[in-house]
C-alpha atoms as a PDB file:
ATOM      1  CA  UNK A   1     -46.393   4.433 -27.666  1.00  0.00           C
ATOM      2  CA  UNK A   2     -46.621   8.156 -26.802  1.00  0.00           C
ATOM      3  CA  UNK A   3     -43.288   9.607 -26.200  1.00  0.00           C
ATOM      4  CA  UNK A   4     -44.011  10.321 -22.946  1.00  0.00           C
ATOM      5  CA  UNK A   5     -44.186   6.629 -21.901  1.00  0.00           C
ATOM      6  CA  UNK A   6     -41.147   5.993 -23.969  1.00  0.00           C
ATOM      7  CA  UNK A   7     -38.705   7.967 -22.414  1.00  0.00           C
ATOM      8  CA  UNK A   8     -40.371   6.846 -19.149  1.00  0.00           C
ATOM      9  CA  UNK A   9     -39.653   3.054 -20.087  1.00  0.00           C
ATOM     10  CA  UNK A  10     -36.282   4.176 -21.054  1.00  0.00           C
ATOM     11  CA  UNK A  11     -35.167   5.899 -18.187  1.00  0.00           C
ATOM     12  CA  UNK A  12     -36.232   2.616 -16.119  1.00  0.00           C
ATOM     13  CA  UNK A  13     -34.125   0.479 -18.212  1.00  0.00           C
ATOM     14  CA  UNK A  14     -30.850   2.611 -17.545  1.00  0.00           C
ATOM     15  CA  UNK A  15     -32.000   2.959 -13.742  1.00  0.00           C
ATOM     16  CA  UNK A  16     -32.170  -0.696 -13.270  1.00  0.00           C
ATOM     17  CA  UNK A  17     -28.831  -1.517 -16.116  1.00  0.00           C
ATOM     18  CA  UNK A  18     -26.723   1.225 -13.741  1.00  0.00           C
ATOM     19  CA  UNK A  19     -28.056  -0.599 -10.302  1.00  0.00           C
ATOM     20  CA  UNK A  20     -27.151  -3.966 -11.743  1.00  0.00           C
ATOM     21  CA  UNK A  21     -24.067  -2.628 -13.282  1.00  0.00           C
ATOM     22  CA  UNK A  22     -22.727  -1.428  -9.726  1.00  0.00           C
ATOM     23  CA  UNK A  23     -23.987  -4.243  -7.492  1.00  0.00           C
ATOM     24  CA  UNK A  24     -21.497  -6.001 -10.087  1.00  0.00           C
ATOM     25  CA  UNK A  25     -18.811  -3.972  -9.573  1.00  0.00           C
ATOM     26  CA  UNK A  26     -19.018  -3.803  -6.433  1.00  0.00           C
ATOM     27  CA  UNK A  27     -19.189  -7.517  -5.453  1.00  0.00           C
ATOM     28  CA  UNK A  28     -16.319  -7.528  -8.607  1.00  0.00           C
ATOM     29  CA  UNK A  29     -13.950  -5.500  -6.157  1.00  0.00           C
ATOM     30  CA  UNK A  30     -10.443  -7.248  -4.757  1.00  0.00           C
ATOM     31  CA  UNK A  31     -11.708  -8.135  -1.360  1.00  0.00           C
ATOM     32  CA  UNK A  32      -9.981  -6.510   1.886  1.00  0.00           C
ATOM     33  CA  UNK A  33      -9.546  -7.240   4.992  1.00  0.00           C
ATOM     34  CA  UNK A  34      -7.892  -4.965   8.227  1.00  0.00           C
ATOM     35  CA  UNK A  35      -7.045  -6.494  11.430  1.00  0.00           C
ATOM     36  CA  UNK A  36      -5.431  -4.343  14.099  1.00  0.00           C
ATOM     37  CA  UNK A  37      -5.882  -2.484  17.503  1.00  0.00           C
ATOM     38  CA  UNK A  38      -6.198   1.229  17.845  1.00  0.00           C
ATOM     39  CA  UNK A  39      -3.066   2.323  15.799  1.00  0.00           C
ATOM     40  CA  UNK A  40      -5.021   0.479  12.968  1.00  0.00           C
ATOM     41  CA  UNK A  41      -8.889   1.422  13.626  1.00  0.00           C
ATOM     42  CA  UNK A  42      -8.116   5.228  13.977  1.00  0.00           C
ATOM     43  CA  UNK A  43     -10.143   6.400  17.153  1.00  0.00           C
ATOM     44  CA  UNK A  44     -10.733   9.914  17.682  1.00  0.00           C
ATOM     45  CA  UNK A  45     -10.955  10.493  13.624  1.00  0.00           C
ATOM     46  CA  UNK A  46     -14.525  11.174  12.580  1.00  0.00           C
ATOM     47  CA  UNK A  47     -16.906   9.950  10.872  1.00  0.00           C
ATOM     48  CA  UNK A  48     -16.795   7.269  12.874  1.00  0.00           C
ATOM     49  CA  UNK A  49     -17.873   3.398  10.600  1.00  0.00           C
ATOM     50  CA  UNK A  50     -21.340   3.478  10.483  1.00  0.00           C
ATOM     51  CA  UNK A  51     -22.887   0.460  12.504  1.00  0.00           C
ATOM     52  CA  UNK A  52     -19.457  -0.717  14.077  1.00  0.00           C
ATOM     53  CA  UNK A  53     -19.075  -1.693  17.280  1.00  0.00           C
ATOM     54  CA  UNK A  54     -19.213   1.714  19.127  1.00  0.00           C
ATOM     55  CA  UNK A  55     -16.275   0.998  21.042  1.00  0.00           C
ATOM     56  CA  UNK A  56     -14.028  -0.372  18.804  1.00  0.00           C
ATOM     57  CA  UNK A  57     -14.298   3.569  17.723  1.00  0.00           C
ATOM     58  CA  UNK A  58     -13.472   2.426  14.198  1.00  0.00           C
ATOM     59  CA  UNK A  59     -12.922   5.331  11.435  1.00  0.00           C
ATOM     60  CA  UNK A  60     -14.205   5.710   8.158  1.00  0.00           C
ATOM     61  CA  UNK A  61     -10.661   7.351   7.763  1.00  0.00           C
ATOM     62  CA  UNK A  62      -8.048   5.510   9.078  1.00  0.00           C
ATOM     63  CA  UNK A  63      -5.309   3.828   7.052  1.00  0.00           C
ATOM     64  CA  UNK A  64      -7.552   0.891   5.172  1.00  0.00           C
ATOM     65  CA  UNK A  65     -10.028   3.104   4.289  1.00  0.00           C
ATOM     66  CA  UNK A  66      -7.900   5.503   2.631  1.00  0.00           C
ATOM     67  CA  UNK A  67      -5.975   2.445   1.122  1.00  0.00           C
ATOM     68  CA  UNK A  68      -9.456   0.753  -0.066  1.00  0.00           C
ATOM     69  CA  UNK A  69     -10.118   4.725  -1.651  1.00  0.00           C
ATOM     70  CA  UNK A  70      -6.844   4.526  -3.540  1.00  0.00           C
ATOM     71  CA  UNK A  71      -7.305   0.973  -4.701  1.00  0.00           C
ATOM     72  CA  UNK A  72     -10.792   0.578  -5.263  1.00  0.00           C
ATOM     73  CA  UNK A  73     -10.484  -2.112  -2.693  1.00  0.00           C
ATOM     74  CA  UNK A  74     -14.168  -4.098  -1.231  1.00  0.00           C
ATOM     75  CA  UNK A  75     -12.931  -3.115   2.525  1.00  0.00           C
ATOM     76  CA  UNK A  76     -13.850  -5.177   5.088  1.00  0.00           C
ATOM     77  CA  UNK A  77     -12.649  -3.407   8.330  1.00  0.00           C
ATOM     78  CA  UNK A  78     -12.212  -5.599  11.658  1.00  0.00           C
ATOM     79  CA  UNK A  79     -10.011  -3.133  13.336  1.00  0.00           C
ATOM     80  CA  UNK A  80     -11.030  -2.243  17.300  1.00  0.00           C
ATOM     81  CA  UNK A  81      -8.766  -0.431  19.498  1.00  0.00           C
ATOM     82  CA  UNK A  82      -7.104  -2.323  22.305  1.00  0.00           C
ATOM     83  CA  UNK A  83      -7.195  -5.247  20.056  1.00  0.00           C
ATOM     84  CA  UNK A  84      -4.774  -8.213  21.128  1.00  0.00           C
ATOM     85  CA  UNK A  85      -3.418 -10.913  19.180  1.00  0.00           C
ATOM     86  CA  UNK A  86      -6.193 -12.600  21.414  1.00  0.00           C
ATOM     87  CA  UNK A  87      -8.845 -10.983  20.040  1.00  0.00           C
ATOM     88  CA  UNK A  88      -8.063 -10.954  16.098  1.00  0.00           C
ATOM     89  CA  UNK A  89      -7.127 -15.048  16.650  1.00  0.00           C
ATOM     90  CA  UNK A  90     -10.103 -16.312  18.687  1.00  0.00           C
ATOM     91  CA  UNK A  91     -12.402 -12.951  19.881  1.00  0.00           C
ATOM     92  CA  UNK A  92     -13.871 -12.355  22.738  1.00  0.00           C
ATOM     93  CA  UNK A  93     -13.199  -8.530  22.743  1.00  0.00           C
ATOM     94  CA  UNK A  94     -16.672  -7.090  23.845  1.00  0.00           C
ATOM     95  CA  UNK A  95     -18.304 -10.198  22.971  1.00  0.00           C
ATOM     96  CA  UNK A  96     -17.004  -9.910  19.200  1.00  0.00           C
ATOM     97  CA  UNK A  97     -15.431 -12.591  17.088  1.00  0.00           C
ATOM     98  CA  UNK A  98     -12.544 -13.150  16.098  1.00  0.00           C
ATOM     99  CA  UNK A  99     -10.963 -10.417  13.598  1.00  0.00           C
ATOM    100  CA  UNK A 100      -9.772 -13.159  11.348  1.00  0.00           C
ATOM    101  CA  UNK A 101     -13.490 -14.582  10.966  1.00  0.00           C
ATOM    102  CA  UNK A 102     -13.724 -12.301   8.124  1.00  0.00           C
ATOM    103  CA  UNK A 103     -11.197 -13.502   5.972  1.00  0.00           C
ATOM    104  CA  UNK A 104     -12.878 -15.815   3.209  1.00  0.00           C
ATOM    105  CA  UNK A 105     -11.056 -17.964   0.237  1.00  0.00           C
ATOM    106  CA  UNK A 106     -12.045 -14.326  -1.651  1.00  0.00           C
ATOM    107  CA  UNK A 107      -9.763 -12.651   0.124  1.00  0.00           C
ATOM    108  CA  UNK A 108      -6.970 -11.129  -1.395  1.00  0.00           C
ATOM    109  CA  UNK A 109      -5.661  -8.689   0.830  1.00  0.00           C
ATOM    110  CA  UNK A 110      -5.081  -8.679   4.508  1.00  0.00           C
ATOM    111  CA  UNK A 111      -3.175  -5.495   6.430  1.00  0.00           C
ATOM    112  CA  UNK A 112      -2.123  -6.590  10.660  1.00  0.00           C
ATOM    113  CA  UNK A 113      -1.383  -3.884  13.195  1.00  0.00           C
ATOM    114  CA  UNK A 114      -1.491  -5.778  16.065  1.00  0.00           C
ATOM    115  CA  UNK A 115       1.086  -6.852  19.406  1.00  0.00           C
ATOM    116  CA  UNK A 116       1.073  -3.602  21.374  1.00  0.00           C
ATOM    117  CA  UNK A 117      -1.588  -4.018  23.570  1.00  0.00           C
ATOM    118  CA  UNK A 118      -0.356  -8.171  24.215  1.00  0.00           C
ATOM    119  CA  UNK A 119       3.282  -6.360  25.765  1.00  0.00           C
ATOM    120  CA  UNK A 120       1.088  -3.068  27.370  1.00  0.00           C
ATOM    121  CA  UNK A 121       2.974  -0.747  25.242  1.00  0.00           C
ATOM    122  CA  UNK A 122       0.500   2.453  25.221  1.00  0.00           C
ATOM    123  CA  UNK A 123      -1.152   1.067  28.646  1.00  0.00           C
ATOM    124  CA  UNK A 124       2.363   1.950  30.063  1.00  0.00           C
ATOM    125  CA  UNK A 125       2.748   4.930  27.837  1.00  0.00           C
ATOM    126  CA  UNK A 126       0.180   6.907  28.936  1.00  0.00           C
ATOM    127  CA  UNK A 127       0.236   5.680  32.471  1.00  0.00           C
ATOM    128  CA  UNK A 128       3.931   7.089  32.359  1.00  0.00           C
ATOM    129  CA  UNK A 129       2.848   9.851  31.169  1.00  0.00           C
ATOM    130  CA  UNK A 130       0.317  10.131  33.940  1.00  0.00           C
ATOM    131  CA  UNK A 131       2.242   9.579  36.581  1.00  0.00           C
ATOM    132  CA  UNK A 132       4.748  12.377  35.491  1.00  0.00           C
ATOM    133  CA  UNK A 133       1.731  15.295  35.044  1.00  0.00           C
ATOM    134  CA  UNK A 134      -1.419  13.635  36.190  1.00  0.00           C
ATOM    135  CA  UNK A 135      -3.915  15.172  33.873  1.00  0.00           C
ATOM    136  CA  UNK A 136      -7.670  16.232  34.989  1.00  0.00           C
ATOM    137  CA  UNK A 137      -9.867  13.326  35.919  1.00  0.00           C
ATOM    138  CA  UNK A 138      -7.377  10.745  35.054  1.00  0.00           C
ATOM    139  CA  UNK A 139      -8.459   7.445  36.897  1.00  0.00           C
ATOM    140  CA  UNK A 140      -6.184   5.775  38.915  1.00  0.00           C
ATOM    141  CA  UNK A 141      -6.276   2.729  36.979  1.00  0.00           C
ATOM    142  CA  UNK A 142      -5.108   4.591  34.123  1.00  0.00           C
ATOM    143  CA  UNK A 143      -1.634   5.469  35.765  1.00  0.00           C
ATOM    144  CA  UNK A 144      -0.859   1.907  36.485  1.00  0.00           C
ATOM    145  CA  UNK A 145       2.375   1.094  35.055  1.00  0.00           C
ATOM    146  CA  UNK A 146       2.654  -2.938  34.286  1.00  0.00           C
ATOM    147  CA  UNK A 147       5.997  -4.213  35.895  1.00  0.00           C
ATOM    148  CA  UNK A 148       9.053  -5.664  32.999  1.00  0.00           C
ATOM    149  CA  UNK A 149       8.564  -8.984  34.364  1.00  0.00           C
ATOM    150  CA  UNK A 150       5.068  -8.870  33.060  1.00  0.00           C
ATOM    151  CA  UNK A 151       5.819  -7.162  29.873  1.00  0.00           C
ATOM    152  CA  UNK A 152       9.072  -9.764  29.273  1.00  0.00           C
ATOM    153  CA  UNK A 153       6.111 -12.518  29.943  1.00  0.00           C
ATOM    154  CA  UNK A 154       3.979 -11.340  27.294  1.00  0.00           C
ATOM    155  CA  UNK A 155       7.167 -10.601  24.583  1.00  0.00           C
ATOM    156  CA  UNK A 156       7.725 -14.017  25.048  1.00  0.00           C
ATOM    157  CA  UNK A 157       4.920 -15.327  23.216  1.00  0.00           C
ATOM    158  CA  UNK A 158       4.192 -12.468  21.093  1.00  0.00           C
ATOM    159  CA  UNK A 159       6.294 -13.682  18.142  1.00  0.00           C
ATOM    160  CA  UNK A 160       4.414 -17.211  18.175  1.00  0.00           C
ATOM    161  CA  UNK A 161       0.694 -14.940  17.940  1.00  0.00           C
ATOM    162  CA  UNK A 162       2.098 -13.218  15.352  1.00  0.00           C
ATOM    163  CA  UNK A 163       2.738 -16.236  13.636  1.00  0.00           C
ATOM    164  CA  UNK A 164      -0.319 -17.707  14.302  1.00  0.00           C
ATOM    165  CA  UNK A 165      -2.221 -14.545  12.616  1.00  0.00           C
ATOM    166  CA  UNK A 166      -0.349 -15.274   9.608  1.00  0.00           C
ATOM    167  CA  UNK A 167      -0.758 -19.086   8.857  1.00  0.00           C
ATOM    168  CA  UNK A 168      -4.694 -18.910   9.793  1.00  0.00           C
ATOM    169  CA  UNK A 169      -4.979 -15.803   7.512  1.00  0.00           C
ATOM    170  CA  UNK A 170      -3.783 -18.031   5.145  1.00  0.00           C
ATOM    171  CA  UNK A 171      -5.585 -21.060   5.420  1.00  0.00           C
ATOM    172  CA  UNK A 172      -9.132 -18.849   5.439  1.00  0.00           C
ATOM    173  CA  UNK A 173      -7.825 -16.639   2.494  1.00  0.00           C
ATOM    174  CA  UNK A 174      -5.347 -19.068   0.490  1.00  0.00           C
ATOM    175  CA  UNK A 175      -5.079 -15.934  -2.360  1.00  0.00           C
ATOM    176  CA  UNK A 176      -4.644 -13.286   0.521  1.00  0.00           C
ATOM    177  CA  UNK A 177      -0.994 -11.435   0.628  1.00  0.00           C
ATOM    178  CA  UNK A 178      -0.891 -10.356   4.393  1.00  0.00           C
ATOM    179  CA  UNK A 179       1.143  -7.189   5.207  1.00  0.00           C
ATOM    180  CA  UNK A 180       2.051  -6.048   8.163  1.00  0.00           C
ATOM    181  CA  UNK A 181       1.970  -2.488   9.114  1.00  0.00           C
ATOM    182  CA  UNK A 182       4.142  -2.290  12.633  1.00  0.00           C
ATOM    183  CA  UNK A 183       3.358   0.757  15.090  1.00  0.00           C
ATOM    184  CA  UNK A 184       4.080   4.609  14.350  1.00  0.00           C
ATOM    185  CA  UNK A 185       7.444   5.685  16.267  1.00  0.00           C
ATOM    186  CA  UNK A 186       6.350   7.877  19.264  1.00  0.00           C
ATOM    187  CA  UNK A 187       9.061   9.140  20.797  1.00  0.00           C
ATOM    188  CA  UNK A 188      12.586  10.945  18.915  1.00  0.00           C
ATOM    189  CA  UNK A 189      15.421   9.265  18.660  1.00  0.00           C
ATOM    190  CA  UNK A 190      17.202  11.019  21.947  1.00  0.00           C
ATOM    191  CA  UNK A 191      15.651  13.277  24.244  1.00  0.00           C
ATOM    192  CA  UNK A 192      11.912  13.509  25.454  1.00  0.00           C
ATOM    193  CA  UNK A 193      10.023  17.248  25.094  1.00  0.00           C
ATOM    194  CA  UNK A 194       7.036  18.785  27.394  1.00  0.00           C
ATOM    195  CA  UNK A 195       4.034  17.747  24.513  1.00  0.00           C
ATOM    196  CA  UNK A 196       4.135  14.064  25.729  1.00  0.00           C
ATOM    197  CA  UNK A 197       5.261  14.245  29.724  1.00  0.00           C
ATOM    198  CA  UNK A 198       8.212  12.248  30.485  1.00  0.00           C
ATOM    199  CA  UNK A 199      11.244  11.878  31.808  1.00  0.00           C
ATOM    200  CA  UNK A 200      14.197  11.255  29.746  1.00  0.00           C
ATOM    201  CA  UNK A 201      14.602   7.812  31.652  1.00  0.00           C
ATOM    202  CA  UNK A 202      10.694   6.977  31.062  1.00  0.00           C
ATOM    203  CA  UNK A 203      11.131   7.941  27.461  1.00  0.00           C
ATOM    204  CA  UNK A 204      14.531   6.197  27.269  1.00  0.00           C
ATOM    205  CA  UNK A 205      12.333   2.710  28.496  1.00  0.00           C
ATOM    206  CA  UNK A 206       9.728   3.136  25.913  1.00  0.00           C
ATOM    207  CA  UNK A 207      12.284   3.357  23.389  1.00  0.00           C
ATOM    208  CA  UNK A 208      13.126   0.254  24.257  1.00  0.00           C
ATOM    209  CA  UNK A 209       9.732  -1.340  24.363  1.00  0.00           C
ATOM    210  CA  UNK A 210       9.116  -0.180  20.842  1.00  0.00           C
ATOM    211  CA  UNK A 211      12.181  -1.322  19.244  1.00  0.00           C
ATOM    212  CA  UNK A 212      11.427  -4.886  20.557  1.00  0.00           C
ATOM    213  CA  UNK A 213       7.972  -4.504  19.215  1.00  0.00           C
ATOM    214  CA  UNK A 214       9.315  -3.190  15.438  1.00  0.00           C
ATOM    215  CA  UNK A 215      11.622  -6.432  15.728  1.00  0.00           C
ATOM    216  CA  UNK A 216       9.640  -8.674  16.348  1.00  0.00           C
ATOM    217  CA  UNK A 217       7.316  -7.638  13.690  1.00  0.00           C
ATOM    218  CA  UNK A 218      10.028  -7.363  11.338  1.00  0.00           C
ATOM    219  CA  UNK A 219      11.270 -11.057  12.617  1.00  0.00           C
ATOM    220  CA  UNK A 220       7.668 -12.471  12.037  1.00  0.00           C
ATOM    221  CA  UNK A 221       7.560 -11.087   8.482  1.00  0.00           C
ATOM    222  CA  UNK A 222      10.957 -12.519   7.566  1.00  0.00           C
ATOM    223  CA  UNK A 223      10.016 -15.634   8.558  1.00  0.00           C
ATOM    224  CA  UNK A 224       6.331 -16.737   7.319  1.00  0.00           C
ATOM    225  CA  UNK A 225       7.108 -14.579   4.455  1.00  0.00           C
ATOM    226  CA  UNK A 226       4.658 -11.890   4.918  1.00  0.00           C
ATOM    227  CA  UNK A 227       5.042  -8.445   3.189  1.00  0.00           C
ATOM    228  CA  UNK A 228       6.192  -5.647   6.128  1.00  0.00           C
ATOM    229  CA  UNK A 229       5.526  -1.475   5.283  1.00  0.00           C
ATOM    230  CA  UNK A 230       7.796  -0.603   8.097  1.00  0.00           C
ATOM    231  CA  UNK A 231       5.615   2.374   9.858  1.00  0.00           C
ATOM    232  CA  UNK A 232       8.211   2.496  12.663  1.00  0.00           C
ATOM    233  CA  UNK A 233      10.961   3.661  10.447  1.00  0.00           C
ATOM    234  CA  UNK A 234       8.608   5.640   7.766  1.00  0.00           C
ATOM    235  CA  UNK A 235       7.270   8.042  10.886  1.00  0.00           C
ATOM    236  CA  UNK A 236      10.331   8.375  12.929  1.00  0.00           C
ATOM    237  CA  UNK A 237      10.489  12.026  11.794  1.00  0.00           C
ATOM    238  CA  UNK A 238       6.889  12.334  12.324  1.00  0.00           C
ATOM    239  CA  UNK A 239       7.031  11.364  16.139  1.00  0.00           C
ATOM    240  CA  UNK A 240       4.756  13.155  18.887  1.00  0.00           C
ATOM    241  CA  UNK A 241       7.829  15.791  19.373  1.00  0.00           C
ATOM    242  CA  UNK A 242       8.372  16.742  15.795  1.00  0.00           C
ATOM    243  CA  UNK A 243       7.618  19.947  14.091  1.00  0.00           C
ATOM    244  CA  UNK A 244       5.061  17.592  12.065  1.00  0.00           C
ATOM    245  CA  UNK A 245       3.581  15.171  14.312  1.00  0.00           C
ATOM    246  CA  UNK A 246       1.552  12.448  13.304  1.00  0.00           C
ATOM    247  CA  UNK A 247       0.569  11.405  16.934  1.00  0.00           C
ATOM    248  CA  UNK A 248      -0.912  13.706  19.639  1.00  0.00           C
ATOM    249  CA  UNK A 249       0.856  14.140  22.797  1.00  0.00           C
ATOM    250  CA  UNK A 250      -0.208  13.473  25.864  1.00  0.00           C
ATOM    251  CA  UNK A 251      -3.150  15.080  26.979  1.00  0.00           C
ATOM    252  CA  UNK A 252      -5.971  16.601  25.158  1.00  0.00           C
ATOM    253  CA  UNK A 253      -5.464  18.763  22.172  1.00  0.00           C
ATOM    254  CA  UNK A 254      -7.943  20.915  19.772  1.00  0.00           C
ATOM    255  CA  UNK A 255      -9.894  19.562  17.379  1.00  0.00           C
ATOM    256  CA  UNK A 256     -10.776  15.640  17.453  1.00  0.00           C
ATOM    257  CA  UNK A 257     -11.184  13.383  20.495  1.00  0.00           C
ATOM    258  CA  UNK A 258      -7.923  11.589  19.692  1.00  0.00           C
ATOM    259  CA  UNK A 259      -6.943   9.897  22.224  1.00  0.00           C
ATOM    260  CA  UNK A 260      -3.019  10.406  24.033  1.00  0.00           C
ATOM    261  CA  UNK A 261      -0.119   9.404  21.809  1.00  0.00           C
ATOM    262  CA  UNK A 262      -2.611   7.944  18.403  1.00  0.00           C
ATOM    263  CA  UNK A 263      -1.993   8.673  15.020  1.00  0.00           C
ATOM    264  CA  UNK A 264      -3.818  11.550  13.346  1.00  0.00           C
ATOM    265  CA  UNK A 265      -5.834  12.486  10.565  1.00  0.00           C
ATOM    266  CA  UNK A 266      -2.945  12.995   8.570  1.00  0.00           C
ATOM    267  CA  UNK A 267      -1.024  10.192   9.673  1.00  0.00           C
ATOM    268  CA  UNK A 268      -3.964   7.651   8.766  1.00  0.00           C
ATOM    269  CA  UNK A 269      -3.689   9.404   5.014  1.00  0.00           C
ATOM    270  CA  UNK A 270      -0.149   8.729   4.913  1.00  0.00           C
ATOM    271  CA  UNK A 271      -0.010   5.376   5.924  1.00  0.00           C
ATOM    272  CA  UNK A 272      -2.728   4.404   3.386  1.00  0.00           C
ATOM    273  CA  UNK A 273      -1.001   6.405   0.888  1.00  0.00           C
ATOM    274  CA  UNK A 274       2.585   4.889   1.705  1.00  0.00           C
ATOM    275  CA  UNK A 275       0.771   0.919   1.488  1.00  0.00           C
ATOM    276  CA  UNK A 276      -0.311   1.962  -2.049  1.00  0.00           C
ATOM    277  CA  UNK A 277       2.798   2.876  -2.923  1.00  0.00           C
ATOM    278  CA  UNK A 278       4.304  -0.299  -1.201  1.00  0.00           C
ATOM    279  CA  UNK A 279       1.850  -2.717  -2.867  1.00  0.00           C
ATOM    280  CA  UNK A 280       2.432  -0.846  -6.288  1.00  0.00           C
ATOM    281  CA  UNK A 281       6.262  -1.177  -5.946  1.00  0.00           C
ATOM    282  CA  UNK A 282       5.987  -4.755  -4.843  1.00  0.00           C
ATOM    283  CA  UNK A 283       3.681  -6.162  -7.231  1.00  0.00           C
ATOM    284  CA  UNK A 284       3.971 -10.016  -6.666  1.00  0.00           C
ATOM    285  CA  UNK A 285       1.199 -12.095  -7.956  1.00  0.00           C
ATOM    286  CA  UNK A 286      -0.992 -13.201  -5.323  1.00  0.00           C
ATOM    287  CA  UNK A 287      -0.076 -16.701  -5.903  1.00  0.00           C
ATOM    288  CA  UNK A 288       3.389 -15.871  -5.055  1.00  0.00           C
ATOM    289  CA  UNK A 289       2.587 -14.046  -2.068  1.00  0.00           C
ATOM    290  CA  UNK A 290       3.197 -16.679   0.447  1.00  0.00           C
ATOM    291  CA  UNK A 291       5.050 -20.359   0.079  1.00  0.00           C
ATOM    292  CA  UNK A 292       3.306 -23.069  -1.000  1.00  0.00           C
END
């Protein structure tokens, strides 16, 4: 054979070993699975996930995809922002289905960021903010402000969602450990400052709204068992009025099209670094992830 032709049939041999050898890997990967609204799908943070659902404005940076990086993770990303429990149970949300459709029996990993949009809590946020310094173009829907009466409605039943998320996670993944990632603290722990527009006695309410929120989280977790990286305590010295912000405030700011009060660029790195360093602290065997 002249040599020519030999190191021609050689070369084809390692191209197609090296193919075979990744498309292994690859499907060899720990399967993962996000669920979550905005706070979880990273909108505003380019490149956007190529072929998601446009509006779900889903980013090939947010937290699971830096986690997936880290851990060499097969991600499979669900996360749409204004999610509801609704939507990750049974769909619906612009005609997809449900998040938890994409948990399988491989499935060993499963992240939630999910309740705020059931109990309006950035609905009300920015409409707050709105209605304190109405920024340009700002639709009058948009400063609506949801009464407590409807917000107490939809705490009441936010615990039982939660729940819900977490036994049919299980039952589709029976090896998945499901973690819950609550929301990023906004707002300090006193005061209120110009960069997200509100009142001390608006910021004082949403204080409120988000430490039911982080409780009831924290309740579910207890309870079903599930694993909790506790976002609202990790970024409390990261809120929107900090000298290191990992939200933006309330109206536009340079760079990317984030929109008012959502996690950053660099908060989305430190949340997936942070669940590494969770899951690599708490190492419990997959079988002993959840109770029998």
């Amino acid at each position: 054979m002249p040599a020519t032709r030999a190191l021609f049939v050689l070369g084809t041999v390692l191209a197609t070993a090296a193919v075979g050898w990744t498309q292994t890997s690859a499907a060899d990967l720990p399967q993962y699975v996000a669920l979550g609204s905005s706070y979880a799908a990273g909108p505003g943070i380019a490149p956007v996930v190529p072929d998601s659902p446009p509006r779900c404005a889903r980013s090939a940076s947010n937290y699971a995809h830096v986690l997936a990086g880290l851990r060499k993770l097969s991600l499979v990303d669900m996360t749409c922002s204004s999610a509801t429990t609704v939507d990750v149970l049974h769909g619906g949300q612009f005609d997809l289905p449900a998040q938890l459709d994409a948990v399988t029996p491989q499935t060993q990993l499963v992240t939630v960021t999910i309740g705020g949009n059931d109990v309006f809590f950035m609905a009300n946020l920015i409409a707050m903010s709105c209605k304190s310094e109405p920024p340009p173009q700002e639709s009058p829907r948009g400063c609506t402000i949801r009464p407590d009466t409807v917000v107490d409605a939809r705490f009441a039943t936010l615990a039982e969602s939660l729940r819900q998320i977490v036994a049919a996670a299980r039952q589709r993944g029976p090896k998945a450990r499901v973690v819950f990632v609550n929301y990023f603290t906004v707002l300090p722990d006193q005061g209120t400052c110009a960069r997200v527009s509100l009142t001390a006695a608006q910021a004082d309410h949403v204080r409120g709204v988000a430490a039911r929120l982080a409780d009831v989280t924290r309740k579910v977790a207890r309870e079903t068992s599930a694993d909790l990286l506790d976002l609202a305590s990790l970024s409390r010295a990261h809120n929107a009025c900090s000298s290191d912000p990992w939200l933006v405030g309330a109206h536009p700011e340079s760079g990317e099209s984030i929109p008012p009060f959502h996690p950053n660029r660099e908060a989305m790195r430190a949340v997936g670094e942070a669940l590494d360093g969770y899951l690599t602290q708490h190492p419990k065997a997959i079988s002993d992830s959840h109770p029998e």
